[in-house]
Protein backbone atom coordinates (compact mmCIF):
# COMPACT_ATOMS: atom_id res chain seq x y z
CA UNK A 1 -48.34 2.14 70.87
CA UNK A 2 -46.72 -0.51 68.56
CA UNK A 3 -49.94 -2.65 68.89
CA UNK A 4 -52.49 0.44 67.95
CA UNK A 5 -50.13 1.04 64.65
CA UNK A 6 -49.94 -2.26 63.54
CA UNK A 7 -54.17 -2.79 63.73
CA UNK A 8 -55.03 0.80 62.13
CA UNK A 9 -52.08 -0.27 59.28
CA UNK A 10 -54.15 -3.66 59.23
CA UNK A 11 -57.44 -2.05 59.08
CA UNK A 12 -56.07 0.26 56.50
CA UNK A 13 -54.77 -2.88 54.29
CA UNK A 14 -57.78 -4.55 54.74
CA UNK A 15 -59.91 -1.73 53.36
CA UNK A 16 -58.07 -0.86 50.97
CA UNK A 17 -58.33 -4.14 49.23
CA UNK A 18 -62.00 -4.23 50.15
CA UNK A 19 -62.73 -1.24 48.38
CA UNK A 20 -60.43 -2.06 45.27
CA UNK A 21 -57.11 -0.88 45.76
CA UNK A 22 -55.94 -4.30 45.54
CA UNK A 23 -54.76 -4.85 41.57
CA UNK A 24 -56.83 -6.58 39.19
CA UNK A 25 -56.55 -8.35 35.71
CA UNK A 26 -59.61 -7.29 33.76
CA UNK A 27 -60.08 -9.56 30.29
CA UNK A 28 -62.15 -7.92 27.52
CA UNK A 29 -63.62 -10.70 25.48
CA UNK A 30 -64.68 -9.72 22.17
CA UNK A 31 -67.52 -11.39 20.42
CA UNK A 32 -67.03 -13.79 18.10
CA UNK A 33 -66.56 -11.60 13.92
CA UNK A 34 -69.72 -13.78 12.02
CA UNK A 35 -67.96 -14.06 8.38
CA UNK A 36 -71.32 -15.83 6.79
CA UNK A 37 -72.95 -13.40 4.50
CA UNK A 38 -76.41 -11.78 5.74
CA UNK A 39 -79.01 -11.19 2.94
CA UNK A 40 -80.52 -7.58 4.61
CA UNK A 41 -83.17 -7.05 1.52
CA UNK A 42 -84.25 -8.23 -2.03
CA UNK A 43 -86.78 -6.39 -4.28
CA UNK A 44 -88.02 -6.70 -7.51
CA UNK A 45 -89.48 -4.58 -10.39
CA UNK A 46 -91.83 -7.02 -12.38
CA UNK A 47 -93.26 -6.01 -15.93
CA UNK A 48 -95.91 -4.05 -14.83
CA UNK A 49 -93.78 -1.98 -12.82
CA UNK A 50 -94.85 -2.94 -9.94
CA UNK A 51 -91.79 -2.06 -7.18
CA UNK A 52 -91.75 -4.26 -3.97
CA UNK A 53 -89.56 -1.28 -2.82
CA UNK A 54 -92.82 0.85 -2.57
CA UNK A 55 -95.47 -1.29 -3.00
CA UNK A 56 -95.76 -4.85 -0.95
CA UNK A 57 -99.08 -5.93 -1.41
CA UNK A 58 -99.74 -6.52 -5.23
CA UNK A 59 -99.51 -9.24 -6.51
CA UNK A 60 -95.77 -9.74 -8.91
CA UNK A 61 -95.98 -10.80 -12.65
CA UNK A 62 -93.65 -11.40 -15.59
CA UNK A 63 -94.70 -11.31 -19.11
CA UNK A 64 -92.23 -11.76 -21.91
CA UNK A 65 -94.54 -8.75 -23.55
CA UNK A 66 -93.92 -5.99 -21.87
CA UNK A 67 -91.02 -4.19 -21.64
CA UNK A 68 -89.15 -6.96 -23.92
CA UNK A 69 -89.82 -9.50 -20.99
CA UNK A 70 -87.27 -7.40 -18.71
CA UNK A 71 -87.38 -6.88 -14.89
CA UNK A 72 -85.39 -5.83 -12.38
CA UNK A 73 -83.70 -7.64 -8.94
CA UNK A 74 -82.06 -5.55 -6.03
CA UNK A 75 -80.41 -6.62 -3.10
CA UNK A 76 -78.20 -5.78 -0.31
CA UNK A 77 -76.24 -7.92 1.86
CA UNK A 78 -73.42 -7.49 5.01
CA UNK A 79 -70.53 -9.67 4.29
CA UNK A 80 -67.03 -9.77 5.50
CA UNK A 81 -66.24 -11.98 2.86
CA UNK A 82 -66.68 -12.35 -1.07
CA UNK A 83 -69.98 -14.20 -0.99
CA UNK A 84 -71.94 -16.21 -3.75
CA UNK A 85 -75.16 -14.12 -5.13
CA UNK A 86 -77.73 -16.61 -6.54
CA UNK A 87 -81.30 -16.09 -8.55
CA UNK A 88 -83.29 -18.74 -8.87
CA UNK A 89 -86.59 -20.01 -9.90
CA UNK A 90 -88.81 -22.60 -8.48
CA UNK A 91 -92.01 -23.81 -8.15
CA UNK A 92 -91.91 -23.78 -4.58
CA UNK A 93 -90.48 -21.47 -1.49
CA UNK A 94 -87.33 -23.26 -1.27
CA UNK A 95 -83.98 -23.20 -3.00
CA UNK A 96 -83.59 -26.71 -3.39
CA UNK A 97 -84.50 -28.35 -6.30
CA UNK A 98 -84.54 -25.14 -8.37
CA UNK A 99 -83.34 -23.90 -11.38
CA UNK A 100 -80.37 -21.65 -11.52
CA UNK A 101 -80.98 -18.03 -13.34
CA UNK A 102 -77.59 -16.06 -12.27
CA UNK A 103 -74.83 -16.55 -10.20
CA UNK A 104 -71.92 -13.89 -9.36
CA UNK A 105 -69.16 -13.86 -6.75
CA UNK A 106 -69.28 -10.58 -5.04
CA UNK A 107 -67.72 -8.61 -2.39
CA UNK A 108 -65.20 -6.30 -1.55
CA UNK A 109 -63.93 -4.13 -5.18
CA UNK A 110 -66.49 -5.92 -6.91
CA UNK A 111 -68.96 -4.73 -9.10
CA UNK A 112 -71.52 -5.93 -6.63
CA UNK A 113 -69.88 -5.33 -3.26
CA UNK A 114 -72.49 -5.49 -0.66
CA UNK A 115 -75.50 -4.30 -2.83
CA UNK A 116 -76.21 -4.65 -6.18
CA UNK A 117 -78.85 -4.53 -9.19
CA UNK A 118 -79.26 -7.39 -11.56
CA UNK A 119 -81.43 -7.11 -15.10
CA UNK A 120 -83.13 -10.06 -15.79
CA UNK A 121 -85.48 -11.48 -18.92
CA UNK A 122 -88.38 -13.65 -19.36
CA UNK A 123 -89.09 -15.12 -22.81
CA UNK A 124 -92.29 -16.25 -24.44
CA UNK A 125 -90.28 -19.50 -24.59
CA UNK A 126 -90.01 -19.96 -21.11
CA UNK A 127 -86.61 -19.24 -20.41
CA UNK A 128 -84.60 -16.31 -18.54
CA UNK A 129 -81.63 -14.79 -18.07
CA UNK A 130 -79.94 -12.08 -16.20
CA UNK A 131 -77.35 -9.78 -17.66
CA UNK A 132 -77.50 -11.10 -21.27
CA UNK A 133 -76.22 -14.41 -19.96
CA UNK A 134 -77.38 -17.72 -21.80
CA UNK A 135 -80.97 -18.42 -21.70
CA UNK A 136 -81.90 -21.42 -18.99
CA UNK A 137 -84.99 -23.31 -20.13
CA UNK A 138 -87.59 -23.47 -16.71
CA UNK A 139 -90.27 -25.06 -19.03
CA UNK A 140 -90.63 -27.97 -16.87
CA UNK A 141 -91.89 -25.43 -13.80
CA UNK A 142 -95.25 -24.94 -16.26
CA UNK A 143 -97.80 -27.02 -16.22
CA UNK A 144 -100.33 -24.31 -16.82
CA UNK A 145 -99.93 -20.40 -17.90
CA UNK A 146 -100.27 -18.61 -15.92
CA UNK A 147 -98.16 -20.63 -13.19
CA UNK A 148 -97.35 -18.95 -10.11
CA UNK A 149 -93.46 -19.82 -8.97
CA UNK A 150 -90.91 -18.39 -6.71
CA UNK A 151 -87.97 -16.13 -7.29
CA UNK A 152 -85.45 -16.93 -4.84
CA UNK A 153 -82.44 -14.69 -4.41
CA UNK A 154 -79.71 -16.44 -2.31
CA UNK A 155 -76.12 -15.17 -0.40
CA UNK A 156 -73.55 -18.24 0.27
CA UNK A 157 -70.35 -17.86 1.92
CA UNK A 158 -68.01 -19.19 -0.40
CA UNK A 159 -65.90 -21.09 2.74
CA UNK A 160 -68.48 -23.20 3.77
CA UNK A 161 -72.67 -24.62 2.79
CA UNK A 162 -74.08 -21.75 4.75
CA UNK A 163 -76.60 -19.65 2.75
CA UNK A 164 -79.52 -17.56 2.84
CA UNK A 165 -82.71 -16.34 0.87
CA UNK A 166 -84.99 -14.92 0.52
CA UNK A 167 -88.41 -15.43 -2.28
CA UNK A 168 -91.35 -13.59 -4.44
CA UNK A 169 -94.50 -15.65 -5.52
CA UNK A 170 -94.28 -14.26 -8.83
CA UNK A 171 -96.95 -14.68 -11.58
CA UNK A 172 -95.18 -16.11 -15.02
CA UNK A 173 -97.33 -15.19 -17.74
């Protein structure tokens, strides 16, 4: 009878760690916490009040006559981090080689946390501004009125070269 107790205790081991009564170490990896700033939208109101929030499809303009040359920027982004906001101009889709409207460190109890509003102006003299900042001069983007260029509005993380952006073909009157 010692034989018959010793296999059915065997059998009884054996299934029992077969069918997970053994222990086990389970390890939960996390994935790995992205800190680089995402840029989720960007809109514009240009001077004829045209809204890329509601309407995507006509064309953008900005004329220093209308409405005192003002227009409007909105973005949102998802950052973990204070992040760099940009605004700049160019005369083509990218962010290099273009001129520099605004710039403003946002993020967590800033003014401009993870969304924000910026109020911009165009002059007849071909400069702009946003938030009664000093006037830049983009003359040089002009070889012809009208000229269409590029607003670019661009998140950086302020730990490292990583950015993105995001761009309008805009009319400049």
């Amino acid at each position: 009878m010692k034989p018959l107790t010793q296999s059915l205790l065997l059998i009884c081991i054996i299934f029992m760690v077969g069918c997970g009564g053994g222990s086990k170490t389970v390890h939960v990896v996390s994935p790995p916490v992205n800190y680089t700033p995402e840029l989720r939208s960007f809109d514009m109101l240009d001077s004829y009040d045209v809204d890329t929030r509601v309407d995507d499809h006509t064309p953008l303009a900005l004329s220093p006559y209308y409405y005192g040359g003002l227009f409007e920027v909105y973005w949102s982004a998802n950052s973990l981090e204070d992040y760099v906001l940009e605004l700049r101009i160019n005369d083509r889709t990218s962010p290099n080689d273009s001129y520099l409207v605004h710039s403003e460190r946002c993020g967590a109890g800033l003014w401009c946390d993870q969304a924000g509003t910026l109020i911009c102006e165009y002059t007849s003299d071909f400069a702009m501004a946003c938030e009664g900042e000093e006037l830049i001069d983009v003359s040089e983007l002009f070889p012809n009125v009208p000229e269409e260029l590029y607003l670019i509005l661009q998140v950086c993380d302020i730990d490292s070269a990583y950015c993105e952006y995001d761009y309008y073909p805009v009319w400049m009157e």
